[in-house]
N, C-alpha and C. Protein backbone atom coordinates (compact mmCIF):
# COMPACT_ATOMS: atom_id res chain seq x y z
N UNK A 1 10.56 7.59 -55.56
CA UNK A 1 11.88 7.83 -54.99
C UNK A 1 12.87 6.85 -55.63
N UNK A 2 13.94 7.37 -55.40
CA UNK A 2 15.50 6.51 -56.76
C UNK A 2 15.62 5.92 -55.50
N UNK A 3 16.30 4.63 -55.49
CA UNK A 3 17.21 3.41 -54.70
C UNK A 3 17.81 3.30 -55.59
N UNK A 4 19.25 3.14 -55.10
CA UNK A 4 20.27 2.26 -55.90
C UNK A 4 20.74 1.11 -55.05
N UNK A 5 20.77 -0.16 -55.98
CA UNK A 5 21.19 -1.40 -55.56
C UNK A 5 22.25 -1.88 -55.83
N UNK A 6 23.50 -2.21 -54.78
CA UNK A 6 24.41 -2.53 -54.95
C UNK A 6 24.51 -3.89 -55.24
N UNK A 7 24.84 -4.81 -56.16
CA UNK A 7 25.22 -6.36 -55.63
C UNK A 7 26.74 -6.64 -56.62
N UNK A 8 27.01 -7.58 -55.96
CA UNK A 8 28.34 -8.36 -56.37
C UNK A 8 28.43 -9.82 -56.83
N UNK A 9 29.10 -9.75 -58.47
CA UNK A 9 28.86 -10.93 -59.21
C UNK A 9 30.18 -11.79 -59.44
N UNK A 10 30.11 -12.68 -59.27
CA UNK A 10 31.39 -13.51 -59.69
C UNK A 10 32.23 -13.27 -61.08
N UNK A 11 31.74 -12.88 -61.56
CA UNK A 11 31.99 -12.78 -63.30
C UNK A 11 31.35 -11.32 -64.09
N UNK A 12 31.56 -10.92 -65.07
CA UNK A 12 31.52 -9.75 -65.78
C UNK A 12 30.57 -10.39 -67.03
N UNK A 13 30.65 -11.55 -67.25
CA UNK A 13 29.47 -12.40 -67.70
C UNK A 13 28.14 -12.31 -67.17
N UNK A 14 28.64 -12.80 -65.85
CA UNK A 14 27.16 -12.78 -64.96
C UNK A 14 26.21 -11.27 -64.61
N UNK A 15 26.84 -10.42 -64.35
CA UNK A 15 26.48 -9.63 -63.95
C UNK A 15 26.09 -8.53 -65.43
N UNK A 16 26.70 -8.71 -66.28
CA UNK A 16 25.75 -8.13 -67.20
C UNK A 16 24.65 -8.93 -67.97
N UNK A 17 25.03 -10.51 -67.92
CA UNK A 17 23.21 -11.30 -68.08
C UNK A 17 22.41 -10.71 -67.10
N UNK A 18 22.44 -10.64 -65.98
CA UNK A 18 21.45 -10.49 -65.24
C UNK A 18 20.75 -9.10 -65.47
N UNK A 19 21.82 -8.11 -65.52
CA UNK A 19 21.91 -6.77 -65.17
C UNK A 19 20.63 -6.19 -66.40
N UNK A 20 20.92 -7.02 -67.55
CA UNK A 20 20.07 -6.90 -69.16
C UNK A 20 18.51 -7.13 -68.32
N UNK A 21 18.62 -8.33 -67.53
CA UNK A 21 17.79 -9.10 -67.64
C UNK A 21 16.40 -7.93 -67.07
N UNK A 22 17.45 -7.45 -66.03
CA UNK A 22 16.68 -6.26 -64.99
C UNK A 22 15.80 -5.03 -65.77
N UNK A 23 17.10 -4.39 -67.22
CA UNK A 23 16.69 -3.56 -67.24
C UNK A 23 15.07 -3.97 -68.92
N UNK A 24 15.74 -4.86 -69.45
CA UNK A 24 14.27 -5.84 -70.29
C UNK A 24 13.33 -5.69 -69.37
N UNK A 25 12.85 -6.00 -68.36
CA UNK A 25 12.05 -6.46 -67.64
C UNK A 25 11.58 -5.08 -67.26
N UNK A 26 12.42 -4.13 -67.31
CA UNK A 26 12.11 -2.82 -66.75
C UNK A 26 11.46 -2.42 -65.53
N UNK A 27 12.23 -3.61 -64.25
CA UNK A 27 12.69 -3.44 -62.96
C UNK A 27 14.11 -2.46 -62.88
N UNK A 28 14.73 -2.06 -63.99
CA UNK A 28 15.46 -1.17 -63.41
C UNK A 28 15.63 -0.37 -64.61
N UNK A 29 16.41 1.10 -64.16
CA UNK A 29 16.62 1.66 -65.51
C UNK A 29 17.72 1.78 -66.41
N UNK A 30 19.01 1.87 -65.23
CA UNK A 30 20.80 1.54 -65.96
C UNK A 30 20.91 0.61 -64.46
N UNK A 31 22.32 -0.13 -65.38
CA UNK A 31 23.25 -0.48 -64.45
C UNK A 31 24.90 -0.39 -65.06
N UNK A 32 25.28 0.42 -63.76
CA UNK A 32 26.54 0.36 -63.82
C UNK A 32 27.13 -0.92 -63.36
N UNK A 33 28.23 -1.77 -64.36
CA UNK A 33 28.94 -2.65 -63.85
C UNK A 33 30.66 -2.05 -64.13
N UNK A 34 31.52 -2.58 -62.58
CA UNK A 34 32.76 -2.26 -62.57
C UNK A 34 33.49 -3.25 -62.18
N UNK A 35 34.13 -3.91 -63.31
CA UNK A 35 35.04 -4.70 -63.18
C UNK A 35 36.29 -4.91 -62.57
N UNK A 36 36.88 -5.75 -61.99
CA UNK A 36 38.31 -5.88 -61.52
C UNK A 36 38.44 -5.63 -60.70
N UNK A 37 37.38 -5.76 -59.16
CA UNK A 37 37.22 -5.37 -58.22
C UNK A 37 38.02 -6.56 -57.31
N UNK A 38 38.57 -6.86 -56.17
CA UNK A 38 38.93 -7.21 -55.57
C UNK A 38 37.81 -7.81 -54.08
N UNK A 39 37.63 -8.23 -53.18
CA UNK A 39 37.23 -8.59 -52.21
C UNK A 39 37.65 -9.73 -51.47
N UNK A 40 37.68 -9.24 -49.98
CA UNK A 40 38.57 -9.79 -49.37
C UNK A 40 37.25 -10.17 -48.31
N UNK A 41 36.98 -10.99 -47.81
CA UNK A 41 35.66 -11.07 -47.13
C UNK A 41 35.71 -12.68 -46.19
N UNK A 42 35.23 -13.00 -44.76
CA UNK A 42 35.18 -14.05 -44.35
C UNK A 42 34.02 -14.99 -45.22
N UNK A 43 34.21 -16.41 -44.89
CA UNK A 43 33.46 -17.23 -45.68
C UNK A 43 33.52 -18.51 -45.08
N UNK A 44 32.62 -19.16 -44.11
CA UNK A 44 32.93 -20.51 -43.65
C UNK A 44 34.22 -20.30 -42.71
N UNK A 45 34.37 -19.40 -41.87
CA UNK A 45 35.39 -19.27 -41.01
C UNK A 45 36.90 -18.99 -41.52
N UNK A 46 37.08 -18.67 -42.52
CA UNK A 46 38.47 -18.53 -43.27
C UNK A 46 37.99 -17.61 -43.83
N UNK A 47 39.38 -16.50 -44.05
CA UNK A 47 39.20 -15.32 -45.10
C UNK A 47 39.90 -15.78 -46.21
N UNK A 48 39.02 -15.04 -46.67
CA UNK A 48 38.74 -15.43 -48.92
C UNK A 48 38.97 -13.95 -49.07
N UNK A 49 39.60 -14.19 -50.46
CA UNK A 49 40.04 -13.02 -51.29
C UNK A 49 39.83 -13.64 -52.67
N UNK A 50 38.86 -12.73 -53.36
CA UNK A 50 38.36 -13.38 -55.05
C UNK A 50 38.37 -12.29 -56.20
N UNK A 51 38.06 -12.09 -57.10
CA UNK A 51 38.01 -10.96 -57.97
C UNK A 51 36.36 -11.10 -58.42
N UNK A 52 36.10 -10.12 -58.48
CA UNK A 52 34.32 -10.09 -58.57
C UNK A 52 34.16 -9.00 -59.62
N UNK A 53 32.62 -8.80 -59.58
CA UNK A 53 32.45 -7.55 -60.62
C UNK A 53 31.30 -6.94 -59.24
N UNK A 54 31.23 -5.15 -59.42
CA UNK A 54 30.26 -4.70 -59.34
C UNK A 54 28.95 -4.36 -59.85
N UNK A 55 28.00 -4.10 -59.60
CA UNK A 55 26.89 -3.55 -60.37
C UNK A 55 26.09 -2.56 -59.37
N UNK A 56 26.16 -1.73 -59.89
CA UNK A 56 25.18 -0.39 -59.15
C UNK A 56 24.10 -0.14 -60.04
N UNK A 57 22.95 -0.58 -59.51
CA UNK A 57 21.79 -0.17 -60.16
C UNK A 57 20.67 0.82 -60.09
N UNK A 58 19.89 1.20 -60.36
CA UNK A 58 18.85 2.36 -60.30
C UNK A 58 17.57 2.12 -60.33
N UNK A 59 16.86 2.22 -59.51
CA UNK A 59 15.07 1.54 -59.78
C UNK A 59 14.74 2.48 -58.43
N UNK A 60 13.15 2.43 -58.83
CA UNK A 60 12.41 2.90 -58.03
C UNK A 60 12.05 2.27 -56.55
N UNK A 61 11.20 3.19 -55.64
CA UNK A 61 11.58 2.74 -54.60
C UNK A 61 10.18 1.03 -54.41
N UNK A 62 9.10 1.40 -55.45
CA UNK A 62 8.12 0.49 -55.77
C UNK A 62 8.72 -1.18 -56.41
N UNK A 63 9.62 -0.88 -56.59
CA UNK A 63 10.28 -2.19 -57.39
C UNK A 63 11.66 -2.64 -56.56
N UNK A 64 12.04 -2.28 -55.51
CA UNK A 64 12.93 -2.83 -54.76
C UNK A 64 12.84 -4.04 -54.34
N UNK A 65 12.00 -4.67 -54.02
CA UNK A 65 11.45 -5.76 -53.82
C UNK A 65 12.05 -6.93 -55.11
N UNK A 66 10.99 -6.17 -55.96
CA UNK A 66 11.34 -7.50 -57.11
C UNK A 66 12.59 -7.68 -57.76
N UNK A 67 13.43 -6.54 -57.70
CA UNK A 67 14.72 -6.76 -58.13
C UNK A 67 15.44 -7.70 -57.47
N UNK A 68 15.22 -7.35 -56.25
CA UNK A 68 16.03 -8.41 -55.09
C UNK A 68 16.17 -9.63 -55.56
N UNK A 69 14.26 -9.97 -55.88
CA UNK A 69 13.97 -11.24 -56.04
C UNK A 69 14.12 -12.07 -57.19
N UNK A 70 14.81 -11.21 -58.32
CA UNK A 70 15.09 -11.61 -59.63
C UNK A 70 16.98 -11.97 -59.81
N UNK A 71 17.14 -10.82 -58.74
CA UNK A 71 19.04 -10.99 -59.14
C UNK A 71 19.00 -12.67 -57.88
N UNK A 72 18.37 -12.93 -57.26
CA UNK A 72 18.32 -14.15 -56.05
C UNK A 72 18.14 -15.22 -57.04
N UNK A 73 17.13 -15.11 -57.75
CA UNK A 73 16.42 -16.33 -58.56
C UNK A 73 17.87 -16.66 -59.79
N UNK A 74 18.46 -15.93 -60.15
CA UNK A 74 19.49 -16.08 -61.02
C UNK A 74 20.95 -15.39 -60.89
N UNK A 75 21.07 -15.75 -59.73
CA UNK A 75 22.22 -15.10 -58.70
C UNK A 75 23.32 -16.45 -58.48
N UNK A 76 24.07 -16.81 -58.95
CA UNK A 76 25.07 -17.96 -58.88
C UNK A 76 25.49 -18.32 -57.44
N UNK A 77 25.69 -17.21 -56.34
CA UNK A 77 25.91 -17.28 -54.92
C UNK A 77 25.52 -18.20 -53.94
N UNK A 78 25.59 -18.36 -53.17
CA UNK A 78 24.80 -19.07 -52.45
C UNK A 78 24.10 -18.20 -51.18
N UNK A 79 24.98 -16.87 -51.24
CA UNK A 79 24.29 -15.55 -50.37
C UNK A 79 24.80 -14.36 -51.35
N UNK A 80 23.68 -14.11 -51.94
CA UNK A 80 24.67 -12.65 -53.18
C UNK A 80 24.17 -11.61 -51.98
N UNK A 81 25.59 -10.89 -51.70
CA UNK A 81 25.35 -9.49 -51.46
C UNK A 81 24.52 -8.69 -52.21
N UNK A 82 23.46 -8.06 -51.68
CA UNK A 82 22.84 -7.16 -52.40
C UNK A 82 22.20 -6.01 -51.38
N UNK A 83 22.43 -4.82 -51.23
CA UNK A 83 21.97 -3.48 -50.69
C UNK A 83 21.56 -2.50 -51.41
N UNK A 84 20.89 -2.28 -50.67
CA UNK A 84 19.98 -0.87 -51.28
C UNK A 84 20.18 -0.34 -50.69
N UNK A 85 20.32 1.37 -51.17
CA UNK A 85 20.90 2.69 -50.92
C UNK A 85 19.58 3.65 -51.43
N UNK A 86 18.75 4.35 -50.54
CA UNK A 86 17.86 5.39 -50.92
C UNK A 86 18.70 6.27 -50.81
N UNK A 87 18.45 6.58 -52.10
CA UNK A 87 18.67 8.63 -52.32
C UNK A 87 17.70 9.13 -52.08
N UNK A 88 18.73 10.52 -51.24
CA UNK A 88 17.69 11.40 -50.77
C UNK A 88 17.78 12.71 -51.43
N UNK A 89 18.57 13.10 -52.62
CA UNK A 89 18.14 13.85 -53.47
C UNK A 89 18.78 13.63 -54.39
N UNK A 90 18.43 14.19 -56.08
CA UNK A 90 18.51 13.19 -56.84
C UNK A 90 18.60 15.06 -58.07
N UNK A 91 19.39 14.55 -59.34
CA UNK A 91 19.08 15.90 -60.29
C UNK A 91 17.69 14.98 -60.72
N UNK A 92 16.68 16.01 -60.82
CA UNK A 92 15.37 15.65 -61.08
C UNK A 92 15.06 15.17 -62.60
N UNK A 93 15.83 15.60 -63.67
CA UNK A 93 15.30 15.12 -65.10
C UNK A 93 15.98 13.58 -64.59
N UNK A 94 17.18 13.41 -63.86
CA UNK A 94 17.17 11.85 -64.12
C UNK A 94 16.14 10.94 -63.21
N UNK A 95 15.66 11.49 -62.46
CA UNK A 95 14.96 11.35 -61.72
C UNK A 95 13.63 10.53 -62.53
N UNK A 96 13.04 11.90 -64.04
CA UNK A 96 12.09 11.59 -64.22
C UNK A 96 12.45 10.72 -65.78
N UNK A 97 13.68 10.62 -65.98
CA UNK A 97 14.03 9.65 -66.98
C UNK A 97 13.71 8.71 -66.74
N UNK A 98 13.87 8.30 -65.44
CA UNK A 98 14.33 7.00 -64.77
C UNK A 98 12.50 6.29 -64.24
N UNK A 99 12.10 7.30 -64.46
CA UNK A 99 10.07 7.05 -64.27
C UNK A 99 9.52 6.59 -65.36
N UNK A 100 10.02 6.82 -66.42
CA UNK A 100 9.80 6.48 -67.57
C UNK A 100 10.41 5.09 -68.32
N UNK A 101 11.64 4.52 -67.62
CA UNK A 101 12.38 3.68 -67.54
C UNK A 101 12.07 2.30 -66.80
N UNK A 102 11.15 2.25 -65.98
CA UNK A 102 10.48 1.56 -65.22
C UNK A 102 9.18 1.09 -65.38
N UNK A 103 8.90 -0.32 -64.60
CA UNK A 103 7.10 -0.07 -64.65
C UNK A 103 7.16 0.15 -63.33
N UNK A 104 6.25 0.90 -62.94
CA UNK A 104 6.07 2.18 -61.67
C UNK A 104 4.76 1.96 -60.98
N UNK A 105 4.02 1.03 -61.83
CA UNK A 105 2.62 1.23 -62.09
C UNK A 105 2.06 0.10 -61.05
């Protein structure tokens, strides 16, 4: 089954080191990153407003785990947002691109 993982990076630097790092490792298969994002979010009792990057990623539902634990290990944050989103239906060749894109195993 596809999950996509949302997380949020300080930098457009960061988030495509990491993002490489994911799909080398072949914990994931693409990632979309979208720059020039805005967020407005509490933090230590005061609201913060920063410019961030997105990254939407794609991995299986077997490797959710370790992604977590790789964007954490080299995650600049001190709490990186990160969610996962199961899809519940999917066009199937990307489906099985994305099996092939992975270790699954």
């Amino acid at each position: 089954m596809v999950h996509m993982i949302y997380v949020t990076f300080g930098s457009k630097e960061e988030a495509i080191n990491i993002c490489r790092k994911l799909v080398e490792k072949e914990f994931v298969a693409c990632a979309n990153i979208i720059n020039n994002v805005v967020s407005v979010y509490s933090w230590e009792g005061q609201v913060q407003e920063d410019a961030e990057v997105v990254a939407i990623l794609k991995t299986s539902d077997v490797l959710v785990d370790s992604v977590i634990a790789a964007i954490k290990e080299d995650h600049s944050y001190d709490i990186p947002a990160i969610s996962v989103i199961e899809v519940t239906k999917n066009n199937e060749e990307f489906t099985k691109w994305l099996e092939t894109c992975v270790k699954i195993s």
